[in-house]
C-alpha atoms as a PDB file:
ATOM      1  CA  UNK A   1      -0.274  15.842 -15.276  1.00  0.00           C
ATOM      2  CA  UNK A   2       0.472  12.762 -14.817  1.00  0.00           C
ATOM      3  CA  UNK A   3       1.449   9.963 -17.276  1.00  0.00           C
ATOM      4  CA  UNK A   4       1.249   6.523 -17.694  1.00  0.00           C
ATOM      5  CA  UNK A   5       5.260   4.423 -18.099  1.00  0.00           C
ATOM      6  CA  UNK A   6       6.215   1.889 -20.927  1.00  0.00           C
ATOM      7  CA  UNK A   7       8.306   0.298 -18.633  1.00  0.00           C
ATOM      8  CA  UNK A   8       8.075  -3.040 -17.354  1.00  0.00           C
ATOM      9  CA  UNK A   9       8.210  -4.517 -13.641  1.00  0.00           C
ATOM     10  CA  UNK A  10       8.449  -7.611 -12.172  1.00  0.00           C
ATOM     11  CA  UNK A  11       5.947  -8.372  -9.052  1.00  0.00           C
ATOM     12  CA  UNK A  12       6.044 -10.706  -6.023  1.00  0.00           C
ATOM     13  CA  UNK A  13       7.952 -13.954  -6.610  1.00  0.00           C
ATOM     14  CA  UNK A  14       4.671 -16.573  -6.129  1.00  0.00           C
ATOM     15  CA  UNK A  15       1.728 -17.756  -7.937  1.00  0.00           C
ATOM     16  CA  UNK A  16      -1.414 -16.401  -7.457  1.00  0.00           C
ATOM     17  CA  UNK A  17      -5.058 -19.080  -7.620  1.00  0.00           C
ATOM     18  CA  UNK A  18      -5.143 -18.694 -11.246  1.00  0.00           C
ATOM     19  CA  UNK A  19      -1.694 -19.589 -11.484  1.00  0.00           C
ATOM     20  CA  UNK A  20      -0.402 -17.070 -13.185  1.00  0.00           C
ATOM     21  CA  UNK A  21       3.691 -16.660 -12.630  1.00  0.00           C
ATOM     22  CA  UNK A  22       4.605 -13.554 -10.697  1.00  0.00           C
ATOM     23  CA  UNK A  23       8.036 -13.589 -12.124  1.00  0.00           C
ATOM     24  CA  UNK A  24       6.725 -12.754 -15.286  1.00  0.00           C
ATOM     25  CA  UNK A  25       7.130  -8.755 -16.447  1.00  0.00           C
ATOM     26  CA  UNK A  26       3.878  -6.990 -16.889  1.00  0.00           C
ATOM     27  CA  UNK A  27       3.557  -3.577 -18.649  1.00  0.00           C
ATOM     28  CA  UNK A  28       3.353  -0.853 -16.225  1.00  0.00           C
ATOM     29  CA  UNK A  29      -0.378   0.787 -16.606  1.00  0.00           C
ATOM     30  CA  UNK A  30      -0.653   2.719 -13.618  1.00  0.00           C
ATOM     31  CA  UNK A  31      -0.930   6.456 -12.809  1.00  0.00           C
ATOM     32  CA  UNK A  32       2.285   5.898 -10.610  1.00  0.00           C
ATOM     33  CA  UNK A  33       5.464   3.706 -11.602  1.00  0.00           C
ATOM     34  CA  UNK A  34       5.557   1.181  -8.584  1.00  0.00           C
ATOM     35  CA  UNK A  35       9.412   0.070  -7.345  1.00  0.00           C
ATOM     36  CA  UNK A  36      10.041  -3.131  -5.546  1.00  0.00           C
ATOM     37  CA  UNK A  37      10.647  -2.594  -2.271  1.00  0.00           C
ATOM     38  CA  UNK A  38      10.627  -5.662   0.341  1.00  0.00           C
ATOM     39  CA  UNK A  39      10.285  -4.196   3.631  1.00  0.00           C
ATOM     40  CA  UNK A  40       8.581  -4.819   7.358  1.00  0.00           C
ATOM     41  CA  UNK A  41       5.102  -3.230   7.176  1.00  0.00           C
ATOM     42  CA  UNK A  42       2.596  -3.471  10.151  1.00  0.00           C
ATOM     43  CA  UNK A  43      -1.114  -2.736   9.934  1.00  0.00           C
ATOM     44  CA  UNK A  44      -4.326  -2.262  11.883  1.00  0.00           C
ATOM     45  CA  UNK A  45      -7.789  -2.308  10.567  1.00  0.00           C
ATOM     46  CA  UNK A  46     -10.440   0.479  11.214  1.00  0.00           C
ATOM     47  CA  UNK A  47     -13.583  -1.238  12.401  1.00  0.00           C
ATOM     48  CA  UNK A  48     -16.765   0.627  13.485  1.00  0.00           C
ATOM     49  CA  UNK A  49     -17.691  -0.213  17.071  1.00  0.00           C
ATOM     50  CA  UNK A  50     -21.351  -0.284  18.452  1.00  0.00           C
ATOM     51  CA  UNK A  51     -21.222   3.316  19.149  1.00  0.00           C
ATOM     52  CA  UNK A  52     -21.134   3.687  15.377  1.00  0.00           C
ATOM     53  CA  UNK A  53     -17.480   5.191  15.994  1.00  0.00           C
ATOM     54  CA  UNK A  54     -13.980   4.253  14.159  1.00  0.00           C
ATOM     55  CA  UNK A  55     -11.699   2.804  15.717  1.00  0.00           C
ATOM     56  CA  UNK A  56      -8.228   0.893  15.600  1.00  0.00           C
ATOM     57  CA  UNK A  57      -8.975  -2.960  15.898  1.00  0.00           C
ATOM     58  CA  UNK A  58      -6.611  -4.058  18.779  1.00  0.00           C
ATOM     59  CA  UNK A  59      -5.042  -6.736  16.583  1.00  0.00           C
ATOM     60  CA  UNK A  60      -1.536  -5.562  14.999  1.00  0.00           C
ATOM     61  CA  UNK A  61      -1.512  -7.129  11.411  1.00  0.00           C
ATOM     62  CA  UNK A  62       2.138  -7.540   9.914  1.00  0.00           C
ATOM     63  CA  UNK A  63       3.430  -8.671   6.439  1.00  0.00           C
ATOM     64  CA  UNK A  64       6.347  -7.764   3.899  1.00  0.00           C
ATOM     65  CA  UNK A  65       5.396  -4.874   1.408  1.00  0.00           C
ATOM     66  CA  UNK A  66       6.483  -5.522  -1.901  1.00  0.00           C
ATOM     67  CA  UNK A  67       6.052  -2.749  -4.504  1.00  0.00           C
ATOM     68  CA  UNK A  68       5.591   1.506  -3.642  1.00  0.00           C
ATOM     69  CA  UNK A  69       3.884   3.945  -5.403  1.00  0.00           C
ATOM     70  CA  UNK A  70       2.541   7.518  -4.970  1.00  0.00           C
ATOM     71  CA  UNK A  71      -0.736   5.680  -5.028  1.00  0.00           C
ATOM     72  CA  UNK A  72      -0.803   2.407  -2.854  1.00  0.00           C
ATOM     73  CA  UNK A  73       1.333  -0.581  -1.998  1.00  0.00           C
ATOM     74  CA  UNK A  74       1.481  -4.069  -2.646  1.00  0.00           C
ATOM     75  CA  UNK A  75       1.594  -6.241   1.177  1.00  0.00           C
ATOM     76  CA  UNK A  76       2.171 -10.002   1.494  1.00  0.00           C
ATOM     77  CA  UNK A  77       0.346 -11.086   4.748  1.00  0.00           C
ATOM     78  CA  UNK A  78      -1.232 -14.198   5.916  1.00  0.00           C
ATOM     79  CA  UNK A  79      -3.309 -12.155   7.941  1.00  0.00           C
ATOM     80  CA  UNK A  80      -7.183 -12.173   7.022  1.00  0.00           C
ATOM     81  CA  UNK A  81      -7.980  -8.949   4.960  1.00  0.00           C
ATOM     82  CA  UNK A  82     -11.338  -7.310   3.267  1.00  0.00           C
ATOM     83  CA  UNK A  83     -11.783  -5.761   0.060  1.00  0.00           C
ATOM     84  CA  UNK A  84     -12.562  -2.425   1.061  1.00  0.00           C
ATOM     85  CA  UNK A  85     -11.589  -2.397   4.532  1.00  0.00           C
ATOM     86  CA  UNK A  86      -9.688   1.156   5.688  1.00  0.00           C
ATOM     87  CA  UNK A  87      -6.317   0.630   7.107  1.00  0.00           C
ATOM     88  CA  UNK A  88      -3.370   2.370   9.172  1.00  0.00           C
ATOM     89  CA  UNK A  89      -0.340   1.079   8.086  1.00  0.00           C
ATOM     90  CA  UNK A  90       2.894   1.873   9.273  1.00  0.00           C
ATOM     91  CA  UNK A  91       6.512   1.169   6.660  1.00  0.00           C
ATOM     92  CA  UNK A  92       9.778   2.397   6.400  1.00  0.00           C
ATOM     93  CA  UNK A  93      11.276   3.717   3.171  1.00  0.00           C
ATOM     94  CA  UNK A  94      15.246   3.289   3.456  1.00  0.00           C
ATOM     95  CA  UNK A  95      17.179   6.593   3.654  1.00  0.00           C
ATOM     96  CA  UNK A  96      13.758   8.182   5.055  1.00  0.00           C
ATOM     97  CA  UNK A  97      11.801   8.393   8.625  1.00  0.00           C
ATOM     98  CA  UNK A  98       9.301   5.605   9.036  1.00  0.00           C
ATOM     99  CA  UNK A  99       6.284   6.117   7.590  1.00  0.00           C
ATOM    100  CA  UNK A 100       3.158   6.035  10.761  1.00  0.00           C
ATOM    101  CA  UNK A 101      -0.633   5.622  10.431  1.00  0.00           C
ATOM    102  CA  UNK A 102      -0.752   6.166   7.014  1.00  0.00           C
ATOM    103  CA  UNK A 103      -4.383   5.895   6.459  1.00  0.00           C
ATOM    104  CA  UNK A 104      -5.488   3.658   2.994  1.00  0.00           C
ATOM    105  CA  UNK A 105      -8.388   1.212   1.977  1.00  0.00           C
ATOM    106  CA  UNK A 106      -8.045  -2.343   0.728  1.00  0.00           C
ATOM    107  CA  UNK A 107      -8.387  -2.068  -3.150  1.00  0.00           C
ATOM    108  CA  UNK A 108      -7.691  -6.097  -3.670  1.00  0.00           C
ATOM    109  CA  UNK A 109      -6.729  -9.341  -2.147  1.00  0.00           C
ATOM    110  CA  UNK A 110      -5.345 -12.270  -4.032  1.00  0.00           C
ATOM    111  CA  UNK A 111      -5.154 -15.586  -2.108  1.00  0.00           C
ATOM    112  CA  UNK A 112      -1.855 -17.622  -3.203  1.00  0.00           C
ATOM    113  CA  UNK A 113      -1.737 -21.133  -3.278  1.00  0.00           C
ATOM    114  CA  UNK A 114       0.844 -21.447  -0.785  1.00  0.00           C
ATOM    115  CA  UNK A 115      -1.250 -19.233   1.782  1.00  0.00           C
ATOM    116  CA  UNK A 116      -0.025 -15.804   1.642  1.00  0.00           C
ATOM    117  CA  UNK A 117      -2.355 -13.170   0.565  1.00  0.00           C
ATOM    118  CA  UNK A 118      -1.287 -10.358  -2.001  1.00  0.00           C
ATOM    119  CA  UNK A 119      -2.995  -7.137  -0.901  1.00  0.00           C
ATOM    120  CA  UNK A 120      -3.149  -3.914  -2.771  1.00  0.00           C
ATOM    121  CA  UNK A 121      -3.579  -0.798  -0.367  1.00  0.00           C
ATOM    122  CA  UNK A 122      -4.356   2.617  -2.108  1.00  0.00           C
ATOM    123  CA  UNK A 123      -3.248   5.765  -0.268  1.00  0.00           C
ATOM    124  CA  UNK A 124      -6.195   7.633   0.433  1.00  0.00           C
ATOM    125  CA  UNK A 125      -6.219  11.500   2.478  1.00  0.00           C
ATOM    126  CA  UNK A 126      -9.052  12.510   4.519  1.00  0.00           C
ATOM    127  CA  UNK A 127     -10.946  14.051   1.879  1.00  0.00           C
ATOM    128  CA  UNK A 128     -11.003  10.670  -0.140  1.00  0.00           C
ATOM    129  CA  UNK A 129     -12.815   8.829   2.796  1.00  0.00           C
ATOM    130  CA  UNK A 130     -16.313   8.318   1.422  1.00  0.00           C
ATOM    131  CA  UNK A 131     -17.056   5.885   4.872  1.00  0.00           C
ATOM    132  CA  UNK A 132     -19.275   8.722   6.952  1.00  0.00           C
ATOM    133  CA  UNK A 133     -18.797   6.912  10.077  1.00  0.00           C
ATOM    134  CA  UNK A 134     -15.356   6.229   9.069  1.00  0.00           C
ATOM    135  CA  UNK A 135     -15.332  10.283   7.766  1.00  0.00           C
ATOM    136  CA  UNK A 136     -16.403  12.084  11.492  1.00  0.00           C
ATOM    137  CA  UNK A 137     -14.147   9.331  13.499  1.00  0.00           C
ATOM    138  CA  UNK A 138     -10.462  10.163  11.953  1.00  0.00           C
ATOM    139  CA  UNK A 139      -9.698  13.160  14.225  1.00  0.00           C
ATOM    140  CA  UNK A 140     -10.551  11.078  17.255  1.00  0.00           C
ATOM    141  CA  UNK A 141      -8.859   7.692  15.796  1.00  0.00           C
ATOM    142  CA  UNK A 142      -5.641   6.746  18.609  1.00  0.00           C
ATOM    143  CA  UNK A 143      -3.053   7.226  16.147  1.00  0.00           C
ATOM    144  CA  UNK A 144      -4.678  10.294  14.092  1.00  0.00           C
ATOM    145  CA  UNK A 145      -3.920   9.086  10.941  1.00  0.00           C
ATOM    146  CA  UNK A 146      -1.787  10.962   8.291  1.00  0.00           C
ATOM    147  CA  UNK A 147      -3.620  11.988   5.186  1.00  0.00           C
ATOM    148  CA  UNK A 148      -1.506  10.936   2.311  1.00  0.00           C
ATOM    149  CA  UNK A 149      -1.235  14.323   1.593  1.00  0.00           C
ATOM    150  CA  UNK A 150       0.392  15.425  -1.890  1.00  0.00           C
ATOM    151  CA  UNK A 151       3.406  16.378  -0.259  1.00  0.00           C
ATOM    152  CA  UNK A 152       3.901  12.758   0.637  1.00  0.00           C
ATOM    153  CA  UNK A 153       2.687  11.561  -2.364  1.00  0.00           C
ATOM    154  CA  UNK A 154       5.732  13.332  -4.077  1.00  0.00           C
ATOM    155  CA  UNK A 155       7.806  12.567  -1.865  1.00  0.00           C
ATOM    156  CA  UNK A 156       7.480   8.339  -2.588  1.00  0.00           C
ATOM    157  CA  UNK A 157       7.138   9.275  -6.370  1.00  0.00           C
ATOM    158  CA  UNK A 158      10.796  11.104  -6.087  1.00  0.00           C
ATOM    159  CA  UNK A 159      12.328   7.840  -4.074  1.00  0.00           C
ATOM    160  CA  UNK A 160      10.865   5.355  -6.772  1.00  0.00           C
ATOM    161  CA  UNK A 161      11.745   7.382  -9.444  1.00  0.00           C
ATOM    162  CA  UNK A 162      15.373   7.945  -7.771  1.00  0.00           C
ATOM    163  CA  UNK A 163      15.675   4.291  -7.120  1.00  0.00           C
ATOM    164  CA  UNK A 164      14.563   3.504 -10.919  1.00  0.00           C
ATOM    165  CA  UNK A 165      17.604   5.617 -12.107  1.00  0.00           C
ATOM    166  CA  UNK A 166      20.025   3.559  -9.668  1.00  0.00           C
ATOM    167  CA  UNK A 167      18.896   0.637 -11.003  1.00  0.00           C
ATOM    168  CA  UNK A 168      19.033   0.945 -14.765  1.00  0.00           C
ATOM    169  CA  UNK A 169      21.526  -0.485 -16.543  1.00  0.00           C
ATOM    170  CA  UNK A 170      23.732   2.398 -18.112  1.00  0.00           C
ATOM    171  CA  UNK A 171      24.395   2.246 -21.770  1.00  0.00           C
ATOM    172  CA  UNK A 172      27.888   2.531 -22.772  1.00  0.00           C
END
């Protein structure tokens, strides 16, 4: 079981349209703790051709991911983005092998006043995709997408919590 952390994180250094300040600490209410990470992530959408198959848009998206979790990430692109829209994104997690067509769906994109978009990507595996076009299509996608299976779901919950207990300040 998981459970939810007290603890309190800081997220991308902008302002969002409602102006809110991202360098102000928000309680942590997620099912995962989410670490700052700023690191190179590319992207390609999944669009549905007229064959009603999935594939890989041509177009190579990039941005800078911002926060990790075992659930999603956080991207900052000024790429064009849907709510909704699946995704195969490819990151590397320092001390690790890069992370390759790891399959998610757009959960929420926040334009920014200077341009950039905030977009929050939720890990999804195979099983999650409720998209039946989408749902037939993975096998035969170019990349054949990894599932975020549990496996690698612990595996990024280990490195943020790791990272967290690096990072604390140590009592005396």
């Amino acid at each position: 079981m998981t459970t939810r952390s007290k603890t309190k994180e800081t997220t991308a250094p902008t302002t969002n349209s409602k102006g809110k300040d991202k360098h102000a600490p928000l309680e942590q209410k997620r099912r995962y703790v989410r670490l700052e990470i700023f690191s190179p992530v590319s992207y390609y959408s999944i669009v549905t051709d007229e064959a009603q198959r999935a594939r890989r848009h041509p177009a190579k998206k990039a941005g800078l991911l911002l926060n990790l979790s075992g659930g999603g990430v956080l991207i900052s692109t000024t790429d064009n983005v849907l709510s909704n829209e699946f995704v195969l994104l490819t990151f590397e997690i320092k001390g690790f092998d890069a992370l390759t067509s790891v399959l998610g769906r757009v959960k929420r994109v926040e334009e920014c006043e200077d341009g950039e978009r905030l977009v929050g990507v939720e890990f999804l595996t195979p099983e999650q995709v409720d998209d039946p076009v989408l749902a037939t299509s993975l096998s035969r996608l170019s990349d054949n997408p990894l599932g975020f299976s549990d496996s690698l779901r612990r595996l990024i919950s280990r490195f943020v919590f790791q990272r967290q207990v690096e990072t604390e300040p140590k009592s005396k």
